[in-house]
C-alpha atoms as a PDB file:
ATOM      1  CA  UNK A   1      -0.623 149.657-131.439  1.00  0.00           C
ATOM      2  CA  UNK A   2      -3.426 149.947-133.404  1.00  0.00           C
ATOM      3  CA  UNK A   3      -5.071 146.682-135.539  1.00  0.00           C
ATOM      4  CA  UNK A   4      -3.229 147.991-138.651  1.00  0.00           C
ATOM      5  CA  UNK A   5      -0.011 149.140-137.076  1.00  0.00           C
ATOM      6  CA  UNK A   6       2.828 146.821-137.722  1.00  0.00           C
ATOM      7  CA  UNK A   7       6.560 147.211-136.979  1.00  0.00           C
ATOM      8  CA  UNK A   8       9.646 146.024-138.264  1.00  0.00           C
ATOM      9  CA  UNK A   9      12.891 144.926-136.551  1.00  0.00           C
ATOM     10  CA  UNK A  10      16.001 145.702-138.209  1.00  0.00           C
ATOM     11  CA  UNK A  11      19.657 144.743-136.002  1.00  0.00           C
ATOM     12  CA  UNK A  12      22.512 146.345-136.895  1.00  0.00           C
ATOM     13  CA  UNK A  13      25.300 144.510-136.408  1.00  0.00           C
ATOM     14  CA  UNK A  14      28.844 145.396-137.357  1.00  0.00           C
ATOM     15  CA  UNK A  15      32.235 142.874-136.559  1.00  0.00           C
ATOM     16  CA  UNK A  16      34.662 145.770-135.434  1.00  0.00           C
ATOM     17  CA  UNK A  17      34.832 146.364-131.809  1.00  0.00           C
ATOM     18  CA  UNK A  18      37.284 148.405-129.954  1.00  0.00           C
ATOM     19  CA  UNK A  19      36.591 145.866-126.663  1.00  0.00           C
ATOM     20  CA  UNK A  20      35.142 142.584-128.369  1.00  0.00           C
ATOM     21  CA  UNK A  21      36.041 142.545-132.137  1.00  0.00           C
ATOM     22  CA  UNK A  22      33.603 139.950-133.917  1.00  0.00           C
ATOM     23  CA  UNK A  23      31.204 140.064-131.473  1.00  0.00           C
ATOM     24  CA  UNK A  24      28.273 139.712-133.406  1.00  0.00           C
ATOM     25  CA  UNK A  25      29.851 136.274-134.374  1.00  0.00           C
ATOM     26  CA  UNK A  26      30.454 134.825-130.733  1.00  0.00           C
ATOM     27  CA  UNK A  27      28.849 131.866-129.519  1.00  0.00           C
ATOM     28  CA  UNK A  28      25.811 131.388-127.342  1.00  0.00           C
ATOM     29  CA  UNK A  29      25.628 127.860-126.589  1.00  0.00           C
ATOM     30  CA  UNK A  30      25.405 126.386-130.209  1.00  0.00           C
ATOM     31  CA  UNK A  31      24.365 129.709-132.240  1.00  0.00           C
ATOM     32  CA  UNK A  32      26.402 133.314-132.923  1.00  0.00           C
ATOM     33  CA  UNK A  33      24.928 135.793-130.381  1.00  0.00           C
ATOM     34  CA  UNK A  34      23.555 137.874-133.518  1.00  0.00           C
ATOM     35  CA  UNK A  35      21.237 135.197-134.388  1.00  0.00           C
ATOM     36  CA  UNK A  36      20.406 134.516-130.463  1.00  0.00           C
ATOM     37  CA  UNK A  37      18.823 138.363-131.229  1.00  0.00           C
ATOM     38  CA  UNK A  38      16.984 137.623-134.498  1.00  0.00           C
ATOM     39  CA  UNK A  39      15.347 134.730-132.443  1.00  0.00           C
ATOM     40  CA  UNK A  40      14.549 136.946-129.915  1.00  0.00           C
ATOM     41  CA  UNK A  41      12.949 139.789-131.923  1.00  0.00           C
ATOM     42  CA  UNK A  42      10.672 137.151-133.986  1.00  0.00           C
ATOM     43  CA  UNK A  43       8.891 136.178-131.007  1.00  0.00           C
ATOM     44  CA  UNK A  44       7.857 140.095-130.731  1.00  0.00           C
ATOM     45  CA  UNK A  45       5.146 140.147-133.276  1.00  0.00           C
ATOM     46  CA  UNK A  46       7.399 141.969-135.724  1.00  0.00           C
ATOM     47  CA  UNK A  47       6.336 141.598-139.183  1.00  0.00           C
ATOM     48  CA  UNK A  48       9.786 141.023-140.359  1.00  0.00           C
ATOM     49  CA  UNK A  49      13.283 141.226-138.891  1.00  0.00           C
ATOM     50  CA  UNK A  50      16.229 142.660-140.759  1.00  0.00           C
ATOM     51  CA  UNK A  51      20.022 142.367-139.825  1.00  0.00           C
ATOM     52  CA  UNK A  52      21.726 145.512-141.293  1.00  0.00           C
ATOM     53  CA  UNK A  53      25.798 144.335-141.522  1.00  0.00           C
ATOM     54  CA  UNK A  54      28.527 145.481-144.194  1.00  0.00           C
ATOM     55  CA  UNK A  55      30.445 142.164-143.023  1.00  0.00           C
ATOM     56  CA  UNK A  56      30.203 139.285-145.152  1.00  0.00           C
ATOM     57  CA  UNK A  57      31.390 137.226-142.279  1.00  0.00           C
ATOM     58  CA  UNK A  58      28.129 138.215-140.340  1.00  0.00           C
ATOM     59  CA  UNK A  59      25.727 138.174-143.043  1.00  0.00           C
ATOM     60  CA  UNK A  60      26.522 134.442-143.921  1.00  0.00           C
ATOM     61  CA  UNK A  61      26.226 133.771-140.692  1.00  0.00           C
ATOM     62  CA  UNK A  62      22.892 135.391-140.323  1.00  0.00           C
ATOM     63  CA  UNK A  63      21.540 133.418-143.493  1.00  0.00           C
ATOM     64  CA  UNK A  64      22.645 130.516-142.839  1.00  0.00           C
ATOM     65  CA  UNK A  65      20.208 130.192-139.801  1.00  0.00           C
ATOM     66  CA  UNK A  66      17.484 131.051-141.629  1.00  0.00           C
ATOM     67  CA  UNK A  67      17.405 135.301-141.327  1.00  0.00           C
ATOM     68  CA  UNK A  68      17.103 138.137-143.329  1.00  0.00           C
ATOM     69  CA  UNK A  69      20.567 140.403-144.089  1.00  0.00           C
ATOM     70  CA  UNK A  70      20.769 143.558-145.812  1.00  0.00           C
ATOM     71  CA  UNK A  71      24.119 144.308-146.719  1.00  0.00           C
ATOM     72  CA  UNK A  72      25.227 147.987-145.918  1.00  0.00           C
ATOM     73  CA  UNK A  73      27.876 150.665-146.115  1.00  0.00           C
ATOM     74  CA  UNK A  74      31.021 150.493-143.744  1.00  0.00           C
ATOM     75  CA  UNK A  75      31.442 153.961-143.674  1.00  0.00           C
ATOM     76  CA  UNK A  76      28.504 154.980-141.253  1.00  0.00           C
ATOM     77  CA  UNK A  77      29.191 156.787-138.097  1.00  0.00           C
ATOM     78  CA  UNK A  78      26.167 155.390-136.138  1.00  0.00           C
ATOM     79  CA  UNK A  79      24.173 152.216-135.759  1.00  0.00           C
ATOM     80  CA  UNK A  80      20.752 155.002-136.556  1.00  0.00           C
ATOM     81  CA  UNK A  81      22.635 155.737-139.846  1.00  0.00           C
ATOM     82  CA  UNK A  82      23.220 152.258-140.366  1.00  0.00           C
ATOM     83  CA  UNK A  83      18.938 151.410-140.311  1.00  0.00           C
ATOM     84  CA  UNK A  84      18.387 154.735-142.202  1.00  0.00           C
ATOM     85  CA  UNK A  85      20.076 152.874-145.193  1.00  0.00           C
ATOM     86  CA  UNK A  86      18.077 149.519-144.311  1.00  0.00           C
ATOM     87  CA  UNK A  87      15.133 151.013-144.537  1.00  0.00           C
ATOM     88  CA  UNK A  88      15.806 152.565-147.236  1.00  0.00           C
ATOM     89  CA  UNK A  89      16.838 149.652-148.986  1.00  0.00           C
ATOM     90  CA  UNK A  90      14.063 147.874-147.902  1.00  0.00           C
ATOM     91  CA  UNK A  91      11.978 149.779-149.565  1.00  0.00           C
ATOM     92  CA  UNK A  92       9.401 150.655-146.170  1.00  0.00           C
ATOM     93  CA  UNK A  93       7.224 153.386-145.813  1.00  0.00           C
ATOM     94  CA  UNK A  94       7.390 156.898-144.270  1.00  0.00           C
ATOM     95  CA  UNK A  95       4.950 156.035-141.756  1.00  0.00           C
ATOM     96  CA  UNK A  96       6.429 152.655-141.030  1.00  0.00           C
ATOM     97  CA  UNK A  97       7.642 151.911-137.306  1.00  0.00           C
ATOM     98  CA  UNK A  98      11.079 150.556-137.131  1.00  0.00           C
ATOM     99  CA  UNK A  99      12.698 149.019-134.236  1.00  0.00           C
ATOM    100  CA  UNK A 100      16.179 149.261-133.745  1.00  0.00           C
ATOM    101  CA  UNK A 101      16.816 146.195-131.754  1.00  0.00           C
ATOM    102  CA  UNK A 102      21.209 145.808-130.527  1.00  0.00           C
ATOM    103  CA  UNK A 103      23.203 142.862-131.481  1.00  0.00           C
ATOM    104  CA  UNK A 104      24.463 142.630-128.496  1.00  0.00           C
ATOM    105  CA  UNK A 105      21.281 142.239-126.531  1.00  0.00           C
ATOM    106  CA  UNK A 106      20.875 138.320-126.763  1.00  0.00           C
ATOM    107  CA  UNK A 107      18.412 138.165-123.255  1.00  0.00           C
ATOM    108  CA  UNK A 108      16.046 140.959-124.471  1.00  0.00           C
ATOM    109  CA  UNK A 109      12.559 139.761-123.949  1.00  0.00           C
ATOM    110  CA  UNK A 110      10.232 139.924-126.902  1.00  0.00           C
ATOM    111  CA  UNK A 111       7.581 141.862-125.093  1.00  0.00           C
ATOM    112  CA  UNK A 112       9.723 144.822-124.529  1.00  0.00           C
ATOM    113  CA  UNK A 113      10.479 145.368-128.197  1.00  0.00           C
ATOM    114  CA  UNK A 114       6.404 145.211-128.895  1.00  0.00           C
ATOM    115  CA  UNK A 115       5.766 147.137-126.146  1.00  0.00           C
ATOM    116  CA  UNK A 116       8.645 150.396-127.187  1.00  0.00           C
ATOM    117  CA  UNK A 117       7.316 149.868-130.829  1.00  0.00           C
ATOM    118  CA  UNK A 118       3.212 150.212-129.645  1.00  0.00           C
ATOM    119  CA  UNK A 119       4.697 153.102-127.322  1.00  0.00           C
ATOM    120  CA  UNK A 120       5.619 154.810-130.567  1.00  0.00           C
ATOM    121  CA  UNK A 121       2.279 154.162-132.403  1.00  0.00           C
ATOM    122  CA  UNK A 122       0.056 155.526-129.393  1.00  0.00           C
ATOM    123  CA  UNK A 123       2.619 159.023-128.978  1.00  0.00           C
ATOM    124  CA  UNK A 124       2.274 160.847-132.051  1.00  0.00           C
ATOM    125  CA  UNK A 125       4.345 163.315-130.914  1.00  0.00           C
ATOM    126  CA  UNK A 126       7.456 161.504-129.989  1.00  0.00           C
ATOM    127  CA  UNK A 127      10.190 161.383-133.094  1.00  0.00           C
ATOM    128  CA  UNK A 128      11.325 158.228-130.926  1.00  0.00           C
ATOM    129  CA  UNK A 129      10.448 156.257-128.488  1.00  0.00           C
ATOM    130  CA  UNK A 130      13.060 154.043-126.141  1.00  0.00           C
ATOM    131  CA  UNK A 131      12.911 152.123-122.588  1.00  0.00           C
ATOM    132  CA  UNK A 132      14.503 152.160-118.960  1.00  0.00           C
ATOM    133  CA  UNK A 133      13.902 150.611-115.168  1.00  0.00           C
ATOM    134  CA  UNK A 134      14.568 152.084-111.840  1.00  0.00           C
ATOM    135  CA  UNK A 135      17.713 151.632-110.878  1.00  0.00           C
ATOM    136  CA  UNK A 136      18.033 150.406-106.751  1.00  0.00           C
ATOM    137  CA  UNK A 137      21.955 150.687-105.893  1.00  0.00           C
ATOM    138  CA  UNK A 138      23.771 154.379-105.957  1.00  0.00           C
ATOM    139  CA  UNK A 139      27.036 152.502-107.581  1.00  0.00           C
ATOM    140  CA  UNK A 140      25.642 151.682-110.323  1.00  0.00           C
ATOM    141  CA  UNK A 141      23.831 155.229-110.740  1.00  0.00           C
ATOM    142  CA  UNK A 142      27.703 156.331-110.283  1.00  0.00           C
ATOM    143  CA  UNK A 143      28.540 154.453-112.636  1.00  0.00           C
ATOM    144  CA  UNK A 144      29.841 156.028-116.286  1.00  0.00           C
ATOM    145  CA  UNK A 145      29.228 152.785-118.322  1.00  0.00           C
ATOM    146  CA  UNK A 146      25.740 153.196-117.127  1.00  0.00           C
ATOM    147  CA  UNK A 147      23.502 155.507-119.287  1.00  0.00           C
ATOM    148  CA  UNK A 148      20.786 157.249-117.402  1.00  0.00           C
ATOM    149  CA  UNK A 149      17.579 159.395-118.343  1.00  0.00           C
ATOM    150  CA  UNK A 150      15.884 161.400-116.710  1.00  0.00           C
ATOM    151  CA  UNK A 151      11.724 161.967-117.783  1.00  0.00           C
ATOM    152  CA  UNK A 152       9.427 164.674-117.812  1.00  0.00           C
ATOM    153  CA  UNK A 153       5.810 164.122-116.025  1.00  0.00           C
ATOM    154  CA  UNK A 154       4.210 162.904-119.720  1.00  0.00           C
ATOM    155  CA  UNK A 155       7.059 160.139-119.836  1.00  0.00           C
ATOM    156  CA  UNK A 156       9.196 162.180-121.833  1.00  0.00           C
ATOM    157  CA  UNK A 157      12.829 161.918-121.700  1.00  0.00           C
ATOM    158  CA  UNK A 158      14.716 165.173-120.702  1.00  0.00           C
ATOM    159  CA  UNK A 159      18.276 164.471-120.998  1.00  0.00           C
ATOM    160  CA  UNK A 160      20.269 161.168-120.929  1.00  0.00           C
ATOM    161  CA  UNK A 161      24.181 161.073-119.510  1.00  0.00           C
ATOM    162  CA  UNK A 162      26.693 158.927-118.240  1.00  0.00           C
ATOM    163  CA  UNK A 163      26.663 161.043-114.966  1.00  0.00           C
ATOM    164  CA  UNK A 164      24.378 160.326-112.150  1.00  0.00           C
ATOM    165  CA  UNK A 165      21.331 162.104-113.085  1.00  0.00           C
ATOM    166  CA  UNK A 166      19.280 163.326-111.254  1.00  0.00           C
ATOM    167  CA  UNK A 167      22.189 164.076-108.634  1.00  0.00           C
ATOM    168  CA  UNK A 168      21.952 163.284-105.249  1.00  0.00           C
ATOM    169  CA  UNK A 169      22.297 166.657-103.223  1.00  0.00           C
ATOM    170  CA  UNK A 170      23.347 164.674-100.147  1.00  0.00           C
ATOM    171  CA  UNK A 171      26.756 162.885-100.724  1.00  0.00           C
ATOM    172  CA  UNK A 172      26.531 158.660-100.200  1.00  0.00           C
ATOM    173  CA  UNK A 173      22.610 158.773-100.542  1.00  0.00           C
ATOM    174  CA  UNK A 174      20.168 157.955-103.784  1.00  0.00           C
ATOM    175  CA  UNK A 175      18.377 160.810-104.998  1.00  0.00           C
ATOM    176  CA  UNK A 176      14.542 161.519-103.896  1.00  0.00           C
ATOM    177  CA  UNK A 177      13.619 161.101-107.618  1.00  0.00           C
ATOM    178  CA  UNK A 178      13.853 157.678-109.230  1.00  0.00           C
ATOM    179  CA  UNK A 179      16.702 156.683-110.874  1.00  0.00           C
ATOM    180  CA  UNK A 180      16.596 155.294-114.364  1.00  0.00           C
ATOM    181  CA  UNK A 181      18.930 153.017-116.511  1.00  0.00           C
ATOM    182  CA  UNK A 182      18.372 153.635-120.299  1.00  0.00           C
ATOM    183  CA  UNK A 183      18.501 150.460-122.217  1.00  0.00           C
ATOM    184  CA  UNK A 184      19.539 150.440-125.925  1.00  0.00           C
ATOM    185  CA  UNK A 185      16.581 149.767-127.919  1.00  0.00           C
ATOM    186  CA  UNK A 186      14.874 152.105-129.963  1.00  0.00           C
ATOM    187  CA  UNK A 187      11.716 152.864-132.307  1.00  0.00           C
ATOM    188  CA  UNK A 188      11.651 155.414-134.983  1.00  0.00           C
ATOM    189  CA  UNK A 189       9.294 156.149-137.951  1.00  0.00           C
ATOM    190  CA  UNK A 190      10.756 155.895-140.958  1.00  0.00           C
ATOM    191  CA  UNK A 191       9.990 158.811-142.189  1.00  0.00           C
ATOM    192  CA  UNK A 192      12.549 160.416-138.690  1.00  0.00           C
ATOM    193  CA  UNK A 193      15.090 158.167-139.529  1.00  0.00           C
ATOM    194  CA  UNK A 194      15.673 159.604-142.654  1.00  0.00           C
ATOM    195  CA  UNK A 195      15.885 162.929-141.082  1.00  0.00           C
ATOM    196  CA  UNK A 196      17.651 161.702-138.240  1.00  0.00           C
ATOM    197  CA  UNK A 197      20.727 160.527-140.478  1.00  0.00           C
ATOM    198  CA  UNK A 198      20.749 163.981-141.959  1.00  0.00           C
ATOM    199  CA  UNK A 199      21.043 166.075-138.795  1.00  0.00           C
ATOM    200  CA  UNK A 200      23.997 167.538-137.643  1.00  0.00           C
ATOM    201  CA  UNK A 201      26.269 166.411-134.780  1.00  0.00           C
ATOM    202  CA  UNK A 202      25.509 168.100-131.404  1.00  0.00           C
ATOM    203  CA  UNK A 203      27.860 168.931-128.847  1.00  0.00           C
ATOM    204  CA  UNK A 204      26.343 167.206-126.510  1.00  0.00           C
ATOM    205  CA  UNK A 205      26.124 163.868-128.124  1.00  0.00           C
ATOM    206  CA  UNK A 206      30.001 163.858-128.857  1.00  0.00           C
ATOM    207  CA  UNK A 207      30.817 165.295-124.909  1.00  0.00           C
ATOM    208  CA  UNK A 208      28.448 162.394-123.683  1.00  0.00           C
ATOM    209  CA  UNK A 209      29.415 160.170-127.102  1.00  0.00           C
ATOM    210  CA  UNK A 210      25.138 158.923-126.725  1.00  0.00           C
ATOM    211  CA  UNK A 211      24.024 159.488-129.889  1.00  0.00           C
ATOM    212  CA  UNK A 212      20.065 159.348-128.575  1.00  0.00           C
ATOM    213  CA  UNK A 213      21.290 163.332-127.621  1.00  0.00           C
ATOM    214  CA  UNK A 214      21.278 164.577-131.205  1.00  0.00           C
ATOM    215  CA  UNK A 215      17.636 164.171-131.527  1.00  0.00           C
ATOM    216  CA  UNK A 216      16.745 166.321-128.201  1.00  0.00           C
ATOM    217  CA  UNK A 217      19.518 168.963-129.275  1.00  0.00           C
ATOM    218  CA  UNK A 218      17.065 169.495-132.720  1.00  0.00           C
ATOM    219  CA  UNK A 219      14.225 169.919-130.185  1.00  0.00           C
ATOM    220  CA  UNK A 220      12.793 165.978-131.079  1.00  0.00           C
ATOM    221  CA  UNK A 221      10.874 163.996-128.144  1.00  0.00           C
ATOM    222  CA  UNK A 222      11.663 160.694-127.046  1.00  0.00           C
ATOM    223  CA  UNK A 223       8.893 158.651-125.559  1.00  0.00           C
ATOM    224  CA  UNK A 224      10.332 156.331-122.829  1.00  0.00           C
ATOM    225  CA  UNK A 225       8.927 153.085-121.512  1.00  0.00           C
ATOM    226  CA  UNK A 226       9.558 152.304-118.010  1.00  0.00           C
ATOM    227  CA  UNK A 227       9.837 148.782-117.542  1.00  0.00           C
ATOM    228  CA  UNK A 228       8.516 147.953-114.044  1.00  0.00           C
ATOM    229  CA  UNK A 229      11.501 144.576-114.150  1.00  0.00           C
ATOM    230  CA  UNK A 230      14.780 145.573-114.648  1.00  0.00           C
ATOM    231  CA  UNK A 231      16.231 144.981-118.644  1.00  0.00           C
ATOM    232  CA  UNK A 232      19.122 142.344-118.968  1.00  0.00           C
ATOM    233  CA  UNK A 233      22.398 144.252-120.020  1.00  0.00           C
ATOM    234  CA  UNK A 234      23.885 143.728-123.400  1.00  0.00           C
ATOM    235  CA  UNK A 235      27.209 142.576-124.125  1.00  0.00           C
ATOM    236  CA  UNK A 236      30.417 144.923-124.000  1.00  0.00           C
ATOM    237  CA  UNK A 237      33.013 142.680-122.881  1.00  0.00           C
ATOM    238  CA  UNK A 238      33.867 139.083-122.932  1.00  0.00           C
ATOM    239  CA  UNK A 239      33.092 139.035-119.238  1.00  0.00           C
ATOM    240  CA  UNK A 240      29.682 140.125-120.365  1.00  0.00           C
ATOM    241  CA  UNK A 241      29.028 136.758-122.467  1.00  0.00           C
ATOM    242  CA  UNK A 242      30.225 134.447-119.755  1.00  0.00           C
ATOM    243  CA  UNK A 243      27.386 136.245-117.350  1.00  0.00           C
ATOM    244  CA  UNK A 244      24.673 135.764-120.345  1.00  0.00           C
ATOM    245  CA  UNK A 245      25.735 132.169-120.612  1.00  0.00           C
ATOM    246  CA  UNK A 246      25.232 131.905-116.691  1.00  0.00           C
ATOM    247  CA  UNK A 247      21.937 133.206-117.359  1.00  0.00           C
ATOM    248  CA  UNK A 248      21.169 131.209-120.116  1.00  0.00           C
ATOM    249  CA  UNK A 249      22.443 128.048-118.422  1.00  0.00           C
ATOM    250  CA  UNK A 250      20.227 128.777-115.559  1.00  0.00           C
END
């Protein structure tokens, strides 16, 4: 990024779940996993971090520990809609570089969210940039919870899906091509989110429900870091936080 280039975290975080209602609000060894995220994204280098919430519940949470809320509408569709209105109400720039940083990510490392925002700065082309790591075992490129991408030879991502992609032609083998498992954290210019928020639907985002697949339906690019360690998972389930507490504990 260069010397004048800053970037902004914002975390949108809403408490209705279909699997894990309130999980913004569950506990990671003293602290709500929401603020476990804040923590993480300060030590980035981000000039300020946001959480974007329309729950009262989570915002006093959030302040309460010392972070930065901005209170939302609960009647958008996406979690990219949701930081359109933050930054909006924040009052940041067109040029500005926002990073859309999960709730539910409470082990992502600091240097991952500089490094997708700085990817952003350096490729003036991209409308977005995002990050991935190989991924080493063929059932867990089977897998439909996992979200894959595939990448272009300038590090460009081509398509992302639920499905094994690319596919191996042989059955029972990993493909010839490396395998990639998209991680949930995104950076966007302001100036795109706007835009972003006001594109259409496309079929291919609700078939896949990935909403990353609306911007390369309107013919955007998506830069994509590939992390050379593999990216801790998020939380889904309540399974999910007992493994992060393992980690943590460990």
């Amino acid at each position: 990024m260069s010397a004048a280039a800053q970037f902004t975290v914002i975390v949108p975080a809403r408490y209705a779940s279909t699997r894990f209602p309130g999980k913004p609000l569950a506990d990671l060894a003293g602290k709500p996993m929401v603020v476990r995220v804040c923590e993480r994204a300060k030590q980035s280098g981000a000039a300020a971090v946001h959480v974007a919430t329309d729950d009262p519940r989570i915002a006093d949470a959030v302040r309460s520990h010392g972070h930065s809320v901005v209170m939302t509408s609960s009647d958008h569709a996406s979690g990219t809609d949701r930081l359109a209105e933050a930054a909006q109400l924040l009052g940041l720039a067109d040029g500005e570089v926002v990073v859309n940083v999960q709730g539910d990510e409470p082990l992502i490392a600091p240097a991952l969210i500089r490094e997708v925002a700085q990817l952003l700065d350096a490729r003036r082309a991209a409308s977005m940039a995002t990050a991935c790591h190989a991924i080493h075992d063929g059932a867990t490129a089977a897998s439909p919870n996992v979200v894959k991408v595939v990448l272009d030879a300038q590090g460009y991502a081509l398509y992302f899906s639920r499905a094994e992609i690319p596919f191996p032609r042989l059955s029972g083998e990993m493909s010839g091509a490396p395998t990639y498992r998209h991680a949930g954290i995104y950076a966007y210019r302001v100036r795109f989110l706007r835009e972003y928020a006001a594109l259409p639907p496309a079929p291919i985002e609700k078939a896949e429900a990935l909403e990353q697949l609306r911007a390369l339906w309107h013919g955007h690019r998506i830069a994509v870091l590939v992390s050379e360690t593999d990216i801790p998972p998020g939380v889904d389930t309540h399974q999910d936080l007992q493994a992060v507490l393992s980690r943590m504990n460990r």
